[in-house]
Protein backbone atom coordinates (compact mmCIF):
# COMPACT_ATOMS: atom_id res chain seq x y z
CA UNK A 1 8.57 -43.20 17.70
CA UNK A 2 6.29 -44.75 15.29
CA UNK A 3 7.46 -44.47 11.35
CA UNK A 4 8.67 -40.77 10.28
CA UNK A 5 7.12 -38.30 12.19
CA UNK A 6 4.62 -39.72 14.23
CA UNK A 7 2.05 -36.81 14.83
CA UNK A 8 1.04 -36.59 18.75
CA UNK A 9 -1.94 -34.63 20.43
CA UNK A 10 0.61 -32.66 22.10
CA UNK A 11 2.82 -30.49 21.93
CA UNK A 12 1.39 -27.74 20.22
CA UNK A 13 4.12 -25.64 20.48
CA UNK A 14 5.84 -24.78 16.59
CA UNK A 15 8.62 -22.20 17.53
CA UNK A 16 10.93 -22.78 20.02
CA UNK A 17 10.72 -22.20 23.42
CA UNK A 18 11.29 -19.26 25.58
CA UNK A 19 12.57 -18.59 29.18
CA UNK A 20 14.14 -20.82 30.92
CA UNK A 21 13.68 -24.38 31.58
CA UNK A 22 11.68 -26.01 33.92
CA UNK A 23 12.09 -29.18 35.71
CA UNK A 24 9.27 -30.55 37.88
CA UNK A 25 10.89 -32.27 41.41
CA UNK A 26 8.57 -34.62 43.04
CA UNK A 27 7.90 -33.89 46.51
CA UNK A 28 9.99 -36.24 49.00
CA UNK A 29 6.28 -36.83 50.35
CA UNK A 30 5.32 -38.88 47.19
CA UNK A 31 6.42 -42.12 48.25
CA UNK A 32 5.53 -45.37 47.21
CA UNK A 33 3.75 -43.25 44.60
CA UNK A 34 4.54 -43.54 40.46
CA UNK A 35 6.20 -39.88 40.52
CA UNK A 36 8.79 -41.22 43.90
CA UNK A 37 11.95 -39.06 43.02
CA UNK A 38 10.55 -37.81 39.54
CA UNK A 39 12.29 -34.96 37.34
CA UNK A 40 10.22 -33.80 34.91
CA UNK A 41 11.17 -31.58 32.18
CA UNK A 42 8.07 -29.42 31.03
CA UNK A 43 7.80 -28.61 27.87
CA UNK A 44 4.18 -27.13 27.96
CA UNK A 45 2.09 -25.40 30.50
CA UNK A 46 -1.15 -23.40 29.77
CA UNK A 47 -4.80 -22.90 30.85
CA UNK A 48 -5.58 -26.01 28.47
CA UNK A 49 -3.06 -28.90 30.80
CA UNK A 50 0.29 -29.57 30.78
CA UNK A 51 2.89 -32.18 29.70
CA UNK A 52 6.40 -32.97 30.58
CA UNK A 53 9.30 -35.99 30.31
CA UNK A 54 10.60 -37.61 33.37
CA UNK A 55 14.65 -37.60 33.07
CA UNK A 56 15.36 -40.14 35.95
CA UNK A 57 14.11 -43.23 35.43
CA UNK A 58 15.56 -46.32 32.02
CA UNK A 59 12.75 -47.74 30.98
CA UNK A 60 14.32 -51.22 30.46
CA UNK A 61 15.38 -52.14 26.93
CA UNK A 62 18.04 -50.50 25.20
CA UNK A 63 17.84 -48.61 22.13
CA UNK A 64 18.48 -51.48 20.11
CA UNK A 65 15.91 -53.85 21.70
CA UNK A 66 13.63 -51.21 20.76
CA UNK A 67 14.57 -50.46 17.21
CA UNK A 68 16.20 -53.63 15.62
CA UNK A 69 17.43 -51.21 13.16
CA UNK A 70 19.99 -49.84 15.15
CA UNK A 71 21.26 -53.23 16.06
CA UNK A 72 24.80 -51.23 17.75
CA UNK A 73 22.93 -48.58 19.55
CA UNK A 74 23.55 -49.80 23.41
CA UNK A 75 21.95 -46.49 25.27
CA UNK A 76 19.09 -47.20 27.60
CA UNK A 77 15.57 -46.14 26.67
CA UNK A 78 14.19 -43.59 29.49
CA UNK A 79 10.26 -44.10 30.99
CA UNK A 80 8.96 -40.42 30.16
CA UNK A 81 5.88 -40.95 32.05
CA UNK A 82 2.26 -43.31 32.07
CA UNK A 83 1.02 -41.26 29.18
CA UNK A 84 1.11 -42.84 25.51
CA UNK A 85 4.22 -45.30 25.84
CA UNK A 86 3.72 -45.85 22.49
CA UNK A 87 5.25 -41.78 21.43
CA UNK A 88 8.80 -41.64 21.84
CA UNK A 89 10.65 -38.26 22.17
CA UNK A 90 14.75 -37.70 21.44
CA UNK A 91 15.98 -35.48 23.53
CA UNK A 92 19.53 -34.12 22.26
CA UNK A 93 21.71 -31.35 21.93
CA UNK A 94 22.21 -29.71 18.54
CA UNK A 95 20.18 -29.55 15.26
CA UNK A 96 19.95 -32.16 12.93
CA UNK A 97 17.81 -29.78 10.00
CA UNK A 98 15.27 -31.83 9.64
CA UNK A 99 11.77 -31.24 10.37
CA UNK A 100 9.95 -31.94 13.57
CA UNK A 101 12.79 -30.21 15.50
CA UNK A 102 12.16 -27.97 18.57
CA UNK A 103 14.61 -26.03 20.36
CA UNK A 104 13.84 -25.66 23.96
CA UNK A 105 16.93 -23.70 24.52
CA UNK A 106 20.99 -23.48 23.58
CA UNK A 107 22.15 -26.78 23.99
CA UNK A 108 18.35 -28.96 24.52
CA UNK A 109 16.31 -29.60 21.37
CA UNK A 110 12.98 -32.48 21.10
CA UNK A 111 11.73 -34.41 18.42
CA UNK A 112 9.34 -37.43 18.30
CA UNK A 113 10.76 -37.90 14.49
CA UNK A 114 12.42 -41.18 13.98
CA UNK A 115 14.39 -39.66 11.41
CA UNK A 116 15.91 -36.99 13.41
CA UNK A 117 16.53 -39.94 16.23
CA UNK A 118 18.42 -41.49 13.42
CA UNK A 119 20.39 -38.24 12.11
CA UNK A 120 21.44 -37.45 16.00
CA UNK A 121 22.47 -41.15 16.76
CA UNK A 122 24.75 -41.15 12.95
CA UNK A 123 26.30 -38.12 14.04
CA UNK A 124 27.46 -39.25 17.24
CA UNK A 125 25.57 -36.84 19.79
CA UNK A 126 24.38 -37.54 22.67
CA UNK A 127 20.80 -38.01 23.58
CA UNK A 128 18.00 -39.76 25.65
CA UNK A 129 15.11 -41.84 23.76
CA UNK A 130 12.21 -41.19 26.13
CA UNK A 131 8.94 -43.17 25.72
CA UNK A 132 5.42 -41.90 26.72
CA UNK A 133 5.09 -38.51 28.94
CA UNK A 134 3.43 -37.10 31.97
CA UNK A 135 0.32 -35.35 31.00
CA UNK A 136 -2.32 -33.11 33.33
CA UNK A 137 -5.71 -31.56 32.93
CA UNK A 138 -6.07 -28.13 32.92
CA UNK A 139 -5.51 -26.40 35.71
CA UNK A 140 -4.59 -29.94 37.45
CA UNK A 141 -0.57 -28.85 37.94
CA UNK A 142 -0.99 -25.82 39.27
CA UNK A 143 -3.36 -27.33 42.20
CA UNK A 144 -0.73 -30.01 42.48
CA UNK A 145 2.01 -27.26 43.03
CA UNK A 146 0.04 -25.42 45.35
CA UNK A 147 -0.92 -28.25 47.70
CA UNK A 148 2.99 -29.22 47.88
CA UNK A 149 3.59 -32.19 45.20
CA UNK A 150 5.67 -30.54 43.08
CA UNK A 151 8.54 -27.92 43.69
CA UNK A 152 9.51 -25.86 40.15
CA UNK A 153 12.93 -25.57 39.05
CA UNK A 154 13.91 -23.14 36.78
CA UNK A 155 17.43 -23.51 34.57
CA UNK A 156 19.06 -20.99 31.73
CA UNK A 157 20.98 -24.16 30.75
CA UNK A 158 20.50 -28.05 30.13
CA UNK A 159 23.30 -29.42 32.50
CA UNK A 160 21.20 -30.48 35.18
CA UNK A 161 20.27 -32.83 32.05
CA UNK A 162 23.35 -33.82 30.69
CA UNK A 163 25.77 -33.31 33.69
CA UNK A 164 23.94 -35.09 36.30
CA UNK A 165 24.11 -38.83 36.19
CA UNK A 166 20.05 -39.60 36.04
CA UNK A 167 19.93 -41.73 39.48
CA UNK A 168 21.44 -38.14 40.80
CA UNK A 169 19.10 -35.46 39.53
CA UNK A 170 16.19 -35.37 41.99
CA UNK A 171 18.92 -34.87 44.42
CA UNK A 172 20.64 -31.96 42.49
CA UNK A 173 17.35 -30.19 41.74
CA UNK A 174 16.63 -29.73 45.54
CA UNK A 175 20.23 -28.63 46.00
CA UNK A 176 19.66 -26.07 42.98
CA UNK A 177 16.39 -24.61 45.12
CA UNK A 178 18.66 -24.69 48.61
CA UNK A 179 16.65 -27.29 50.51
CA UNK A 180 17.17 -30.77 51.69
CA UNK A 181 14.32 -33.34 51.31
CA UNK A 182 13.67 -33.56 55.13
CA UNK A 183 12.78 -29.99 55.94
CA UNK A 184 10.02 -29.67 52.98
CA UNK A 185 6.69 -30.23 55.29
CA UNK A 186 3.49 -31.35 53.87
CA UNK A 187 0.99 -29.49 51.96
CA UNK A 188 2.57 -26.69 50.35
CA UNK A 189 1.91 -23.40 50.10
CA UNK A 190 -1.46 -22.15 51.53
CA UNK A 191 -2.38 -18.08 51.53
């Protein structure tokens, strides 16, 4: 979250989104790996790459270590991924009006606006400062999901955000697709 509206390479998305959400649940065979027991929310996917925010994982500092502006603010700053540390996202639940606002659907908007983080956090909602983001290639998620390292789950509503403690999630999102983390086998699915 750099001054007003910091301008990223990504998202290119203007509108808000449609369908339902999707959360990206590392594969219990990641281990020892970065992504071990990642959620990612994706908020783009198309033939040019993909980009997401891991939900799991406080970065560290609070929000206040971060921005000595907001000296009172005690919420934990979330690790969004290796990309860009630097970009900061709000995640929240309602409009603000101002611009840089996306919807991703009834109850989830994004921003990387500092002054929207600042109109959410004044009017008392609750939100998540996330800081850098999981980026791939094109075409580089789709092989991933194919050979097994990622299992999609799709949500009409934001709970398994904001009604799943974050140390929980990776554990609910399996339980959302029916399976436990010891049956998935290796390597995914091969036609």
């Amino acid at each position: 979250m750099g001054g007003k509206a910091k301008p990223s390479p990504r998202p290119r998305y203007a509108a808000p989104m449609s369908g339902p959400l999707t959360f990206l649940v590392a594969s219990p065979h990641l281990q020892g790996s970065f992504f071990e027991g990642a959620v990612v929310l994706l908020l783009e996917h198309d033939a040019q790459g993909a980009m997401g925010l891991m939900v799991h994982l406080p970065a560290g500092p609070t929000v206040a270590e971060l921005l000595p502006d907001l000296a009172q603010e005690q919420a934990p700053v979330w690790l969004g991924g290796p990309v860009d540390p630097s970009l900061g996202w709000c995640l929240y639940r309602a409009p603000v009006g101002l611009e840089g606002e996306v919807q991703l659907t009834e109850g989830l908007m994004v921003s990387s606006s500092q002054d929207v983080l600042h109109a959410v956090i004044a009017g008392g909602q609750r939100y998540m400062l996330v800081l850098g983001y999981a980026g791939w290639a094109a075409g580089q998620l789709t092989e991933e999901a194919r050979v097994g390292t990622w299992l999609w789950v799709e949500q009409d509503t934001p709970e398994l955000l904001w009604d799943v403690a974050p140390e929980d999630r990776w554990n609910e999102a399996l339980r959302r697709l029916g399976v436990s983390p010891d049956t998935i086998v290796p390597g995914g699915a091969q036609a």
